[in-house]
C-alpha atoms as a PDB file:
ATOM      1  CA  UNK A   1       0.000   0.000   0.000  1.00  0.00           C
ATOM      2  CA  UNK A   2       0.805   3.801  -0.066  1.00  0.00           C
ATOM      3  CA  UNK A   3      -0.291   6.336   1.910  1.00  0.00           C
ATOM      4  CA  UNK A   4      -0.246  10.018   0.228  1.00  0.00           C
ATOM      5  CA  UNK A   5      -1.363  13.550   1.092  1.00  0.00           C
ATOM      6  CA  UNK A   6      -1.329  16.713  -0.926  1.00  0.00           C
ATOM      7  CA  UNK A   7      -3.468  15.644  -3.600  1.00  0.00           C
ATOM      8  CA  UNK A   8      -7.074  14.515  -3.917  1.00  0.00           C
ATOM      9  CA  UNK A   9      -8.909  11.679  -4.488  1.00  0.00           C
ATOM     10  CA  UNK A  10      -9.013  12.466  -8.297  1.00  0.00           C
ATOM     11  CA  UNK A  11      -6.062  14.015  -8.800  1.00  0.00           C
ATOM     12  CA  UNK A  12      -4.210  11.161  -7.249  1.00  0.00           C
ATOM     13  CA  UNK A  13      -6.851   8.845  -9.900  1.00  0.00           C
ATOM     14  CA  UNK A  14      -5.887  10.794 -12.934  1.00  0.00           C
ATOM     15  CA  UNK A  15      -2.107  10.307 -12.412  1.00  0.00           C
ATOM     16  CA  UNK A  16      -2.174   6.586 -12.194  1.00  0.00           C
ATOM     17  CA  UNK A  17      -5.836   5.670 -13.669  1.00  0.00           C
ATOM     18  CA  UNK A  18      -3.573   4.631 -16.962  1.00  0.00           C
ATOM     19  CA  UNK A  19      -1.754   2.183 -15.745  1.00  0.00           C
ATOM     20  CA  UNK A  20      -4.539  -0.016 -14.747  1.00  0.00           C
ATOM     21  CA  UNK A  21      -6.118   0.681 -18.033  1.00  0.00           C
ATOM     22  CA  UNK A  22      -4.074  -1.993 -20.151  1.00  0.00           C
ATOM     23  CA  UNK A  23      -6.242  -5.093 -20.778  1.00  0.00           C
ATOM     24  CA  UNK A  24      -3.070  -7.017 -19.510  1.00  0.00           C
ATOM     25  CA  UNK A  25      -3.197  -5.404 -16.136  1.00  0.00           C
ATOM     26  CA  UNK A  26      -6.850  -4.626 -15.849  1.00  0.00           C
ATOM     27  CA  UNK A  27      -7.166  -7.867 -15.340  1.00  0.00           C
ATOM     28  CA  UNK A  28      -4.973  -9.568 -13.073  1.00  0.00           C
ATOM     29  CA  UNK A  29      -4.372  -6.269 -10.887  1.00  0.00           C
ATOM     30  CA  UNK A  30      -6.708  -3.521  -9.214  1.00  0.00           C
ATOM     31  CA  UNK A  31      -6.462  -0.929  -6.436  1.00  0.00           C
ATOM     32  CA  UNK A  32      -8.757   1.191  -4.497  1.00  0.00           C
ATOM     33  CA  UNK A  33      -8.336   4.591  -3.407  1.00  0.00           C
ATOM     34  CA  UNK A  34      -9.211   5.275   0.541  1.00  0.00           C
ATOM     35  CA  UNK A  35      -9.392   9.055   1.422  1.00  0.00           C
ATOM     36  CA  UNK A  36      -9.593  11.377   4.565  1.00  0.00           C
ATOM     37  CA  UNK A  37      -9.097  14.720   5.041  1.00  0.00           C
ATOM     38  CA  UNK A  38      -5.654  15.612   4.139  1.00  0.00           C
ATOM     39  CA  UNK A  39      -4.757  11.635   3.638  1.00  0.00           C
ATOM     40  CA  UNK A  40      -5.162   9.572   1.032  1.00  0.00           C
ATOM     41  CA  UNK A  41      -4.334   5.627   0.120  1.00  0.00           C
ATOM     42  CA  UNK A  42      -3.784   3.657  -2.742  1.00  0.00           C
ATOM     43  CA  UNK A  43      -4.121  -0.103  -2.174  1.00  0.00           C
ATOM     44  CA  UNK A  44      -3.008  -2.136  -5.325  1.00  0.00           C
ATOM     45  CA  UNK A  45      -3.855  -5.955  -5.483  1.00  0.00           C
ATOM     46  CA  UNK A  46      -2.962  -8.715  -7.740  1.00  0.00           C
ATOM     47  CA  UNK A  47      -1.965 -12.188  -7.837  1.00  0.00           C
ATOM     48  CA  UNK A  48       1.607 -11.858 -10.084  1.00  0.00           C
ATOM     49  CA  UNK A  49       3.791 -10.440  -7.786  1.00  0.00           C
ATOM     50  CA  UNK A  50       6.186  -9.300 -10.442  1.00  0.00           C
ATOM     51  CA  UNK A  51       3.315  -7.695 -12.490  1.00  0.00           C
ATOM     52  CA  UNK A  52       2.622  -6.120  -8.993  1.00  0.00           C
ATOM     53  CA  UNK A  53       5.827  -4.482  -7.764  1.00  0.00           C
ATOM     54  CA  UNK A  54       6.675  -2.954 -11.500  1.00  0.00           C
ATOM     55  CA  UNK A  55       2.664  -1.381 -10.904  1.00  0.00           C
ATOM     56  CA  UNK A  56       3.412  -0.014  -7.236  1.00  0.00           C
ATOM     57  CA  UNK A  57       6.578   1.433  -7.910  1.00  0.00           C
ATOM     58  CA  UNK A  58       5.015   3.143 -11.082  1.00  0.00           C
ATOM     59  CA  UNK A  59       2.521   4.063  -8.644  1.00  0.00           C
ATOM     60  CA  UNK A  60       5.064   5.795  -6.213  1.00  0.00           C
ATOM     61  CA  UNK A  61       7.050   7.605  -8.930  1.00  0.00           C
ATOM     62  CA  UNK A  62       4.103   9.174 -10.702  1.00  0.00           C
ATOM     63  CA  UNK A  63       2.383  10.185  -7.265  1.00  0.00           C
ATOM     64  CA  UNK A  64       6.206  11.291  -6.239  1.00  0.00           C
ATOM     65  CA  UNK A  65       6.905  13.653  -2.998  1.00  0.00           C
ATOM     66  CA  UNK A  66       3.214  13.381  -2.298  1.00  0.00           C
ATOM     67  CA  UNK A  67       3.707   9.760  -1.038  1.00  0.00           C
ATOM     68  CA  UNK A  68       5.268   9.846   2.824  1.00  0.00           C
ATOM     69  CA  UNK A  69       4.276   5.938   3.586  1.00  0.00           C
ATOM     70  CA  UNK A  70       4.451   2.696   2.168  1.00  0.00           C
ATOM     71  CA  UNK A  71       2.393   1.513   5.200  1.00  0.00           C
ATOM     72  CA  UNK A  72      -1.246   1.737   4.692  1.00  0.00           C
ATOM     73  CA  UNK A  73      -1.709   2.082   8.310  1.00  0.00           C
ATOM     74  CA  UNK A  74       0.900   5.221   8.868  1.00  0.00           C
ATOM     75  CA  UNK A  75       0.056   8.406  10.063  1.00  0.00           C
ATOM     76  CA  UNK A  76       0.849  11.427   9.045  1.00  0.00           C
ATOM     77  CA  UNK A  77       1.592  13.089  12.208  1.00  0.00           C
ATOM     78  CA  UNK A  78       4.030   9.757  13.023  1.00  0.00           C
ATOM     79  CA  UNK A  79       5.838  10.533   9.399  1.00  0.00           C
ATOM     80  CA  UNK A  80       6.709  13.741  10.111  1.00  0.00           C
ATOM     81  CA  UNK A  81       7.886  13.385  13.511  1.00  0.00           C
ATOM     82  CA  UNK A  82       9.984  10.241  12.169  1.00  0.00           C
ATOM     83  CA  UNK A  83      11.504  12.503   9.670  1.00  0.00           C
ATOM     84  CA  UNK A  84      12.269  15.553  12.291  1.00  0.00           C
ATOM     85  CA  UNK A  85      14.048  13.246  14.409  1.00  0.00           C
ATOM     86  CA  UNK A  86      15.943  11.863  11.708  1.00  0.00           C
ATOM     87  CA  UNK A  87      16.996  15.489  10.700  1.00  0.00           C
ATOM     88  CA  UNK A  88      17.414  16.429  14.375  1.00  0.00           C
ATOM     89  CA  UNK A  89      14.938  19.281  13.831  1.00  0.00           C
ATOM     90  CA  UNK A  90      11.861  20.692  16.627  1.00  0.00           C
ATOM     91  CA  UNK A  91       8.997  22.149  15.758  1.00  0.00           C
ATOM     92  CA  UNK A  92       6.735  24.470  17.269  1.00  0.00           C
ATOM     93  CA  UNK A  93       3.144  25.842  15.973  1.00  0.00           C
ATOM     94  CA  UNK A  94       0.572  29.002  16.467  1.00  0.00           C
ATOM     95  CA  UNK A  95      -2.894  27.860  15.393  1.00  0.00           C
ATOM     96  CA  UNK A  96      -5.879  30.182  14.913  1.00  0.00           C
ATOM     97  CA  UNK A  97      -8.745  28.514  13.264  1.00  0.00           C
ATOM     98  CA  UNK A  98      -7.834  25.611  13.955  1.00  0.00           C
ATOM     99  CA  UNK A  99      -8.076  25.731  18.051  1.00  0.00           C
ATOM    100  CA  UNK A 100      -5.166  23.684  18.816  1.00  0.00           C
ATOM    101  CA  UNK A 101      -5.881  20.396  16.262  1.00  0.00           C
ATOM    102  CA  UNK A 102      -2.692  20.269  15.056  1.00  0.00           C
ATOM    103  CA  UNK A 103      -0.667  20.333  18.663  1.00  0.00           C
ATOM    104  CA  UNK A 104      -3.137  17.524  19.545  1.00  0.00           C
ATOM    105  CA  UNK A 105      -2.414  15.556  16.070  1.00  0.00           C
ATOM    106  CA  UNK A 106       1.437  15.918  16.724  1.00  0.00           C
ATOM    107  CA  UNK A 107       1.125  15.149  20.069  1.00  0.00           C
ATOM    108  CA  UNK A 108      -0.819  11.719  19.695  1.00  0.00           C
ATOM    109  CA  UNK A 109       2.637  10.160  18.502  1.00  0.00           C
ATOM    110  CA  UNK A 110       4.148   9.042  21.254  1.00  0.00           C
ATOM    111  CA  UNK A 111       7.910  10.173  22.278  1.00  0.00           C
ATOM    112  CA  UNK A 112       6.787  13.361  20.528  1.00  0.00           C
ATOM    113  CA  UNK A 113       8.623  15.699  23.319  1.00  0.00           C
ATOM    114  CA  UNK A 114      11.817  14.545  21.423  1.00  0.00           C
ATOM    115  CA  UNK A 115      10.160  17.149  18.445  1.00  0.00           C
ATOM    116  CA  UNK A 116       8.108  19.516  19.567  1.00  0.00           C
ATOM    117  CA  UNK A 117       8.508  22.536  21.321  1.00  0.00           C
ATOM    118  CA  UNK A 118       5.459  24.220  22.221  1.00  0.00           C
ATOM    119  CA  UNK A 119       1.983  25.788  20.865  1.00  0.00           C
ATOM    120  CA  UNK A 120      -0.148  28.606  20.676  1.00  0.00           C
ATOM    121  CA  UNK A 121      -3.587  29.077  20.364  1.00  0.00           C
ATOM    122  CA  UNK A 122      -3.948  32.428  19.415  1.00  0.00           C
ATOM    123  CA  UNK A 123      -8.175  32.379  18.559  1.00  0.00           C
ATOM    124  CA  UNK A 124      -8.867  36.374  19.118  1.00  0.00           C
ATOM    125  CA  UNK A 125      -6.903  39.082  17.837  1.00  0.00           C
ATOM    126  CA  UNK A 126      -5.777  40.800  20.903  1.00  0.00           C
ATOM    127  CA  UNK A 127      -3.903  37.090  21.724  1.00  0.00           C
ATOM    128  CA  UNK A 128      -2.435  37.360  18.560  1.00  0.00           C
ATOM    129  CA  UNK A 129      -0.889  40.488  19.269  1.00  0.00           C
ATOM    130  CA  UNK A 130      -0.187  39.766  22.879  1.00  0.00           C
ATOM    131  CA  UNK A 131       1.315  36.536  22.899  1.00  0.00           C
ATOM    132  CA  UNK A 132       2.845  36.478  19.235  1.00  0.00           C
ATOM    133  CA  UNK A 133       3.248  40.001  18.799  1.00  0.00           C
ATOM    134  CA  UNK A 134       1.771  40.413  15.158  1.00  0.00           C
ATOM    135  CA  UNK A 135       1.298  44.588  15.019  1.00  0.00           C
ATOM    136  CA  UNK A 136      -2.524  45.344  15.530  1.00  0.00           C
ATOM    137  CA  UNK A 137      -2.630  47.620  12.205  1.00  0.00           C
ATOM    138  CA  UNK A 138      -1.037  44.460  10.723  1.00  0.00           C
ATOM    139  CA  UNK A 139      -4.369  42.802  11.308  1.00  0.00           C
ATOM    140  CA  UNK A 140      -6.539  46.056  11.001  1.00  0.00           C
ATOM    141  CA  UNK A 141      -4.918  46.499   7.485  1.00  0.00           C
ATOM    142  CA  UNK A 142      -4.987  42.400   6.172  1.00  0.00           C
ATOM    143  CA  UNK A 143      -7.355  41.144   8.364  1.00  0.00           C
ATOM    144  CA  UNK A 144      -6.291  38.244  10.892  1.00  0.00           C
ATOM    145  CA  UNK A 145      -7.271  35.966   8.294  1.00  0.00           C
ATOM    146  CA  UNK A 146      -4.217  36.865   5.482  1.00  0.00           C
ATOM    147  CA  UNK A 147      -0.944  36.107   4.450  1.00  0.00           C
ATOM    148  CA  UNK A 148       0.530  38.642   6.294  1.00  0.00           C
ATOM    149  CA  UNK A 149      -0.900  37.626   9.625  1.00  0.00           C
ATOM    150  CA  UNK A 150       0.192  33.865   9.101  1.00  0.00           C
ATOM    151  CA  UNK A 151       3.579  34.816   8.044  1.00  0.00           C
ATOM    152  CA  UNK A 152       3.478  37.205  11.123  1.00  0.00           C
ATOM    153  CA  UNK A 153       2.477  34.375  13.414  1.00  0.00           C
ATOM    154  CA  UNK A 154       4.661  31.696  12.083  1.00  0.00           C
ATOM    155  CA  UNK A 155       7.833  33.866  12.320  1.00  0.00           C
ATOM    156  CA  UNK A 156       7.005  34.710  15.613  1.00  0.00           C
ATOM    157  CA  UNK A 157       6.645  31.555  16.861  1.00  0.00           C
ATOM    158  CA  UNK A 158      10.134  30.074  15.185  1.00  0.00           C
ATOM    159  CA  UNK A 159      11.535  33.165  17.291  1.00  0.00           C
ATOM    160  CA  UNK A 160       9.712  33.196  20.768  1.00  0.00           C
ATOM    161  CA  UNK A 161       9.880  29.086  20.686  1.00  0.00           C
ATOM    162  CA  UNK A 162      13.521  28.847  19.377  1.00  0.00           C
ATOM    163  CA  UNK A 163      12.427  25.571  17.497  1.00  0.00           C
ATOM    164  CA  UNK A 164      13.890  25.073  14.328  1.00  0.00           C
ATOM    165  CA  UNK A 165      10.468  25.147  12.489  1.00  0.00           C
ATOM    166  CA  UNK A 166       7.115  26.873  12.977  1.00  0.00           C
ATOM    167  CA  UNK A 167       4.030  26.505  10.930  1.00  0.00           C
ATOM    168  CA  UNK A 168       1.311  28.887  11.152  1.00  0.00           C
ATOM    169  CA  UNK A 169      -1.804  28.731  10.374  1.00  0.00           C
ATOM    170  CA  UNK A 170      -5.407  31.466  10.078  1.00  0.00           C
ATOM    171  CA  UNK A 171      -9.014  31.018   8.624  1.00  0.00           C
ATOM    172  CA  UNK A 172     -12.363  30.942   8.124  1.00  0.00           C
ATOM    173  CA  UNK A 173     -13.850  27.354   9.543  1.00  0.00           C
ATOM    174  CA  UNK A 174     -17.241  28.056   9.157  1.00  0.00           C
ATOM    175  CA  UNK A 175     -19.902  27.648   9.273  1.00  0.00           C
ATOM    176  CA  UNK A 176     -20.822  31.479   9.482  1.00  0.00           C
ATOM    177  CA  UNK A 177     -17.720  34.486   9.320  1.00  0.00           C
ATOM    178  CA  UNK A 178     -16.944  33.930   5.783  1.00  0.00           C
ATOM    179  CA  UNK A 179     -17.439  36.731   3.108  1.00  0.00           C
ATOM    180  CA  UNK A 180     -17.210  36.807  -0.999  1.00  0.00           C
ATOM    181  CA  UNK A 181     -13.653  38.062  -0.887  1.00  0.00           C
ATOM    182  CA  UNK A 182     -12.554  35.629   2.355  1.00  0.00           C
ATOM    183  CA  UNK A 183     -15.334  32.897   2.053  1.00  0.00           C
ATOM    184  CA  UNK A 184     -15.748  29.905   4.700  1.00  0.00           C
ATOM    185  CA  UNK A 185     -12.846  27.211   3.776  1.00  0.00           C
ATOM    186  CA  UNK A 186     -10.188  30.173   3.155  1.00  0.00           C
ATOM    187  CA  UNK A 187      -6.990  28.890   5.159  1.00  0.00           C
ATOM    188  CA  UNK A 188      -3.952  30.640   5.240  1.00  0.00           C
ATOM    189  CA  UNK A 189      -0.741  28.604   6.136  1.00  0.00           C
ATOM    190  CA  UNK A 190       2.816  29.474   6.626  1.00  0.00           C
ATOM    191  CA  UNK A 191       6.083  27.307   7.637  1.00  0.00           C
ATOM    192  CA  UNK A 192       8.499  29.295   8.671  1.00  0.00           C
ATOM    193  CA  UNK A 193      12.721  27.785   9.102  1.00  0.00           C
ATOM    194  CA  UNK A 194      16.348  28.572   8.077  1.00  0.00           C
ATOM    195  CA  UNK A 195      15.513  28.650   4.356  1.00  0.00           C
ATOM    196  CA  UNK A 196      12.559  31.055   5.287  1.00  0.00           C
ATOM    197  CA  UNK A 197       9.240  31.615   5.086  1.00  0.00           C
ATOM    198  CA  UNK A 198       6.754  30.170   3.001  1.00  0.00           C
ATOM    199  CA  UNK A 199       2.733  30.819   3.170  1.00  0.00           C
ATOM    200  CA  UNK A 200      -0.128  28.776   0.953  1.00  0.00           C
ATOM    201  CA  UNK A 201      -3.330  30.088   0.519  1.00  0.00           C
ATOM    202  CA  UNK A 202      -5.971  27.067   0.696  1.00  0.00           C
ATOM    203  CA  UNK A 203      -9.685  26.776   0.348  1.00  0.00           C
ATOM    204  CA  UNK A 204     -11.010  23.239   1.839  1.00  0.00           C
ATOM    205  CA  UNK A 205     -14.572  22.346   1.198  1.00  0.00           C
ATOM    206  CA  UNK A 206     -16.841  20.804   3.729  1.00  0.00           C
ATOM    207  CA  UNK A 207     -18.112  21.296   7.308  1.00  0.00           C
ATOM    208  CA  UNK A 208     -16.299  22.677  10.034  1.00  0.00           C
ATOM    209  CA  UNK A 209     -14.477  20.072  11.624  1.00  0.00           C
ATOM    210  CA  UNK A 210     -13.734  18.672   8.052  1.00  0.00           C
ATOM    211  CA  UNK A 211     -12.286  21.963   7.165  1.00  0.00           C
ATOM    212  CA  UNK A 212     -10.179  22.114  10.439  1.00  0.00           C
ATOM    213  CA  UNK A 213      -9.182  18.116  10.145  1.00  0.00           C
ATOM    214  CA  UNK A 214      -8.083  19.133   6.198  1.00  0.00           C
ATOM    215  CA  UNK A 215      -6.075  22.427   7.329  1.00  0.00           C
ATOM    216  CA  UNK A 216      -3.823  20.730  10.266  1.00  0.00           C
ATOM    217  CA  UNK A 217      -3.057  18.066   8.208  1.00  0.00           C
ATOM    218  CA  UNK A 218      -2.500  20.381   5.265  1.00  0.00           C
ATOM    219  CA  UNK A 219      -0.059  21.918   7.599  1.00  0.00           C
ATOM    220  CA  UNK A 220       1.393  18.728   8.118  1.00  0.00           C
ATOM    221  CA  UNK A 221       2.474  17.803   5.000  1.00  0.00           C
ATOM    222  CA  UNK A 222       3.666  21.515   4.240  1.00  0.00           C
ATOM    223  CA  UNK A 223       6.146  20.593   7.358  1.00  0.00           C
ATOM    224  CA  UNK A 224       7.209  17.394   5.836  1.00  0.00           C
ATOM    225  CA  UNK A 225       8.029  18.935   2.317  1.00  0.00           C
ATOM    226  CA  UNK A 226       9.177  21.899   3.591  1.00  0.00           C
ATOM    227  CA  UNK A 227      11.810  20.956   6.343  1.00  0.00           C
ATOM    228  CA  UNK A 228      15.186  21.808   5.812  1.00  0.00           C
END
């Protein structure tokens, strides 16, 4: 199996939906596509085991740096911990909309004190400019749900923390507070380390814990591509 995240359900279809096309294949191998919010894996099955290695690790290549797992039951949140301690690199994380989800998805892997630092839950303005220092006319210009505020909030916590990475993220979970220009789903997420700063602007579909289950994990994988 291979576990993936990054991509949807059909993008992850229509970049490996050919190579169970040939009658050859059709056949004797098959896989199905299980998805979550922010997760997604591919189980291929078939009874020629040579026919079925040469399929998976077409598979893998075309899906590429989505794929963090060839276990089908990984996590995530135990990926990217596995890969910070390989790297010898903590982590630390200021969460708005999404109430402190992340922390707790980080913090479900056990031994993850040997990673992470510490977390904020910044939910009202005033605690984002009291405890992470982002300039009020920062948000009275942007709006706490921007770029600027996530970049703001992610560079602050790299700082204040001193962990080598900080991800950041600001938005609109629903299911009232959205607008036409910021609607509900609008996500705003930064990861902020050495290299420096980089902040995604995302817009999840769904309810409101959907939307804050797709943005931590969203965060996750930025983390795992991102760290230096």
């Amino acid at each position: 199996g291979i576990r993936a995240s990054g991509l949807t359900e059909m993008e992850v279809q229509t970049r490996i939906l050919d190579l169970f096309e040939d009658p050859n294949t059709s056949t004797a191998i098959q896989f199905t596509l299980l998805a979550s919010p922010g997760e997604i894996s591919i189980i291929i099955r078939g009874k020629d085991a040579a026919r079925l290695r040469t399929v998976h690790e077409a598979v893998r290549s075309r899906l590429g740096e989505a794929v963090f797992s060839l276990d089908t039951d990984a996590k995530l949140e135990k990926a990217v911990g596995g890969l910070l301690v390989e790297r010898g690199l903590t982590l630390a994380v200021a969460e708005s909309c999404t109430g402190g989800l992340l922390g707790a998805l980080i913090t479900s892997v056990p031994g993850a004190s040997r990673w992470f630092e510490q977390g904020w839950v910044t939910y009202a303005d005033a605690a984002k400019t009291r405890l992470l220092e982002v300039p009020p006319e920062l948000i009275a210009c942007h709006g706490a749900v921007s770029e600027e505020v996530a970049t703001a909030m992610a560079v602050a916590a790299r700082r204040l923390s001193g962990a080598d990475i900080a991800a950041a993220l600001t938005g609109i979970a629903g299911p009232d507070g959205g607008s036409v220009e910021k609607p509900v789903g609008l996500v705003f997420i930064c990861v902020a380390s050495e290299a420096g700063c980089r902040t995604t602007r995302h817009l999840f579909a769904g309810d409101r814990e959907m939307i804050r289950l797709y943005a931590a994990r969203t965060a996750l994988n930025r983390i795992r591509l991102e760290a230096p």
